[in-house]
Each structure stands twice: as structure tokens, then as C-alpha cells.
C-alpha atoms as a PDB file:
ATOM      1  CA  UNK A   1       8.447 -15.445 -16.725  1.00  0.00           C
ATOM      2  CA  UNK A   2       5.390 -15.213 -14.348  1.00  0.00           C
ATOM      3  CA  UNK A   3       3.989 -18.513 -12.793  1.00  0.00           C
ATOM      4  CA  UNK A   4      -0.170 -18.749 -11.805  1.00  0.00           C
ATOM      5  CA  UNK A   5       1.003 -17.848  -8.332  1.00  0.00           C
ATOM      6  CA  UNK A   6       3.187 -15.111  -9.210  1.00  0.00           C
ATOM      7  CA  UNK A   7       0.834 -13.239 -10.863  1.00  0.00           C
ATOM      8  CA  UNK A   8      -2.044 -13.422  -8.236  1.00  0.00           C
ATOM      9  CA  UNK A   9       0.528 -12.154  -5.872  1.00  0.00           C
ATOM     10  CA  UNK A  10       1.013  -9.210  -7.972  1.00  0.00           C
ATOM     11  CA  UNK A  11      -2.274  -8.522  -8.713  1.00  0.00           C
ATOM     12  CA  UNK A  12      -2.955  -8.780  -5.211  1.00  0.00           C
ATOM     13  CA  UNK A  13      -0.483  -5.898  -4.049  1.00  0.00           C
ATOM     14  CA  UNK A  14      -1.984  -3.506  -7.121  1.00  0.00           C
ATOM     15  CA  UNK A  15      -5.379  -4.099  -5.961  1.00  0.00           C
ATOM     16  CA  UNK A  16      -4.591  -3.641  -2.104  1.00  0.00           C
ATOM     17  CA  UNK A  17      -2.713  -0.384  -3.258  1.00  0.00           C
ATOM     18  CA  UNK A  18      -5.653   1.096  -4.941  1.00  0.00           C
ATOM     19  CA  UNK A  19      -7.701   0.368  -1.733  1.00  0.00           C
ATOM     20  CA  UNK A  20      -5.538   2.349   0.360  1.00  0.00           C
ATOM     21  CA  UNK A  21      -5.386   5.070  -2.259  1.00  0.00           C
ATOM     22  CA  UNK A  22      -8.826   5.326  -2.561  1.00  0.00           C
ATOM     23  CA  UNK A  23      -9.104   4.953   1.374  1.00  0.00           C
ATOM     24  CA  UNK A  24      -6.686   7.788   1.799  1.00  0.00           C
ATOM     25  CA  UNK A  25      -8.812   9.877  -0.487  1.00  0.00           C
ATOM     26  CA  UNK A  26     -11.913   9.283   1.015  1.00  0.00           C
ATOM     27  CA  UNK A  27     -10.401   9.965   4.724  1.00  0.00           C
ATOM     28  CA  UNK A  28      -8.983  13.387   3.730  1.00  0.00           C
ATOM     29  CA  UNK A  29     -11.874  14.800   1.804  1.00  0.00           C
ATOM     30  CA  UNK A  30     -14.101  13.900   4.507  1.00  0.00           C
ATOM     31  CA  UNK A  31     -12.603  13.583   7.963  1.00  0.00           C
ATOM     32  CA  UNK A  32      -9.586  15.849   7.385  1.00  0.00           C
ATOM     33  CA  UNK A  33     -10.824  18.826   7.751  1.00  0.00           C
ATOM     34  CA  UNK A  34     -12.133  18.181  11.646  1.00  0.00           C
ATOM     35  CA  UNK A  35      -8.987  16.980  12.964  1.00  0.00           C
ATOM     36  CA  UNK A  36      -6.329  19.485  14.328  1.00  0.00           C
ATOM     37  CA  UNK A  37      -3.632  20.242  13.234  1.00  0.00           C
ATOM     38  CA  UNK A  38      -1.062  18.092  15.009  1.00  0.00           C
ATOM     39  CA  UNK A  39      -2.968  14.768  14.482  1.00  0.00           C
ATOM     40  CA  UNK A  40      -2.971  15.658  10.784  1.00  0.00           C
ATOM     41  CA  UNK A  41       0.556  15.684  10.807  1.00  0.00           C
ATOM     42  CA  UNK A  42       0.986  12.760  12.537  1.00  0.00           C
ATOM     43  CA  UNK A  43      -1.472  10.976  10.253  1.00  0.00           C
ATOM     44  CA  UNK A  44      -0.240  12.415   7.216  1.00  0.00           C
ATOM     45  CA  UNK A  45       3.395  10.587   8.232  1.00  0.00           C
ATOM     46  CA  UNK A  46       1.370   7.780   8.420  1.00  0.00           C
ATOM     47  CA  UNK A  47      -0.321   7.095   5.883  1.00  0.00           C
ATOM     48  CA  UNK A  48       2.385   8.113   3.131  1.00  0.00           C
ATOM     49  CA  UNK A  49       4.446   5.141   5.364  1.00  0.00           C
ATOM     50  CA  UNK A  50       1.154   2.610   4.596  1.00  0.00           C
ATOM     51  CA  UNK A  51       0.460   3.735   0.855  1.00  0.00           C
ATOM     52  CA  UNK A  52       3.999   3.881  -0.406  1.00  0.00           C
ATOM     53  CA  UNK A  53       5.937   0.740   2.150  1.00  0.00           C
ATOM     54  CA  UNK A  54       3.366  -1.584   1.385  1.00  0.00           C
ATOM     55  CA  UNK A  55       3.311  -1.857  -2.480  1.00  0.00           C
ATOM     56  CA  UNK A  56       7.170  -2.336  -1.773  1.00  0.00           C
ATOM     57  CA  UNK A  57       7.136  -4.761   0.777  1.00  0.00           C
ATOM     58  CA  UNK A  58       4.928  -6.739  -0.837  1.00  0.00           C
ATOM     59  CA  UNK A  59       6.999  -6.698  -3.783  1.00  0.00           C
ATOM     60  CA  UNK A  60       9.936  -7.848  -2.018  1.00  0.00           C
ATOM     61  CA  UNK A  61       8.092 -11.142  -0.279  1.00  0.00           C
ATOM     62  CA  UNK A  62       7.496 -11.946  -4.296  1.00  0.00           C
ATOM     63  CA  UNK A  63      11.008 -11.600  -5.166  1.00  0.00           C
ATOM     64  CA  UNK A  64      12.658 -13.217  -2.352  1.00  0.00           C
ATOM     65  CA  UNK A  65       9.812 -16.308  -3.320  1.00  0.00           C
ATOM     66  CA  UNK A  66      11.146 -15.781  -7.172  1.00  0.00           C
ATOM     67  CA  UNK A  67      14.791 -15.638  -6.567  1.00  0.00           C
ATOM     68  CA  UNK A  68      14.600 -19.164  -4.426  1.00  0.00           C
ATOM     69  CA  UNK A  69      13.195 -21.172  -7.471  1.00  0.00           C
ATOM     70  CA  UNK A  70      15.981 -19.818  -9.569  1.00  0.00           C
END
């Protein structure tokens, strides 16, 4: 099912994720609360964008790579 290279890929996208989760976390408990109002809009768009479109797109590059060996 998974090749050596598949699976690093995969493992590579969770543990990027959790970076940026933990990233996000860290940036809103502690710079958050000194930004206005607009910017935190704007970065709030942002970083949903970056912590949910990346887990996807790298998903994608590792099916596109699957589906051309089959």
C-alpha cells in the first residue's frame, strides 16, 4: 500500500501541520492581543488559509506521485 517514500511524505505533512498549529497557538496567545483589530482579521484569514491548504496540498502532490505508478 505505502512505499518508504510514501510514508516519509506523509509523515512529513503531519509533522509540518503540527508546527503551524502549534505556531498559530503560540502567535495568538502572545502577540494577538497587541495587534488591532483590522490586522487581526486579516491575519486570522490567513492563517486558517496556511493551517488548513497546506495539509491538503501536500496531500495532493502525494497522490498525483501515487496515481502515476499505478
Amino acid at each position: 500500500m505505502f512505499l518508504k517514500s510514501d510514508l516519509g511524505a506523509v509523515v512529513f505533512a503531519l509533522l509540518v501541520t503540527l508546527g503551524l498549529g502549534w505556531g498559530a497557538v503560540y502567535f495568538i496567545r502572545n502577540l494577538w492581543p497587541v495587534l488591532p483589530s483590522w490586522l487581526t482579521l486579516i491575519l486570522f484569514i490567513l492563517l486558517a488559509v496556511v493551517v488548513i491548504g497546506y495539509p491538503i496540498y501536500s496531500l495532493a502532490k502525494w497522490s498525483d506521485r501515487y496515481l502515476k505508478r499505478k
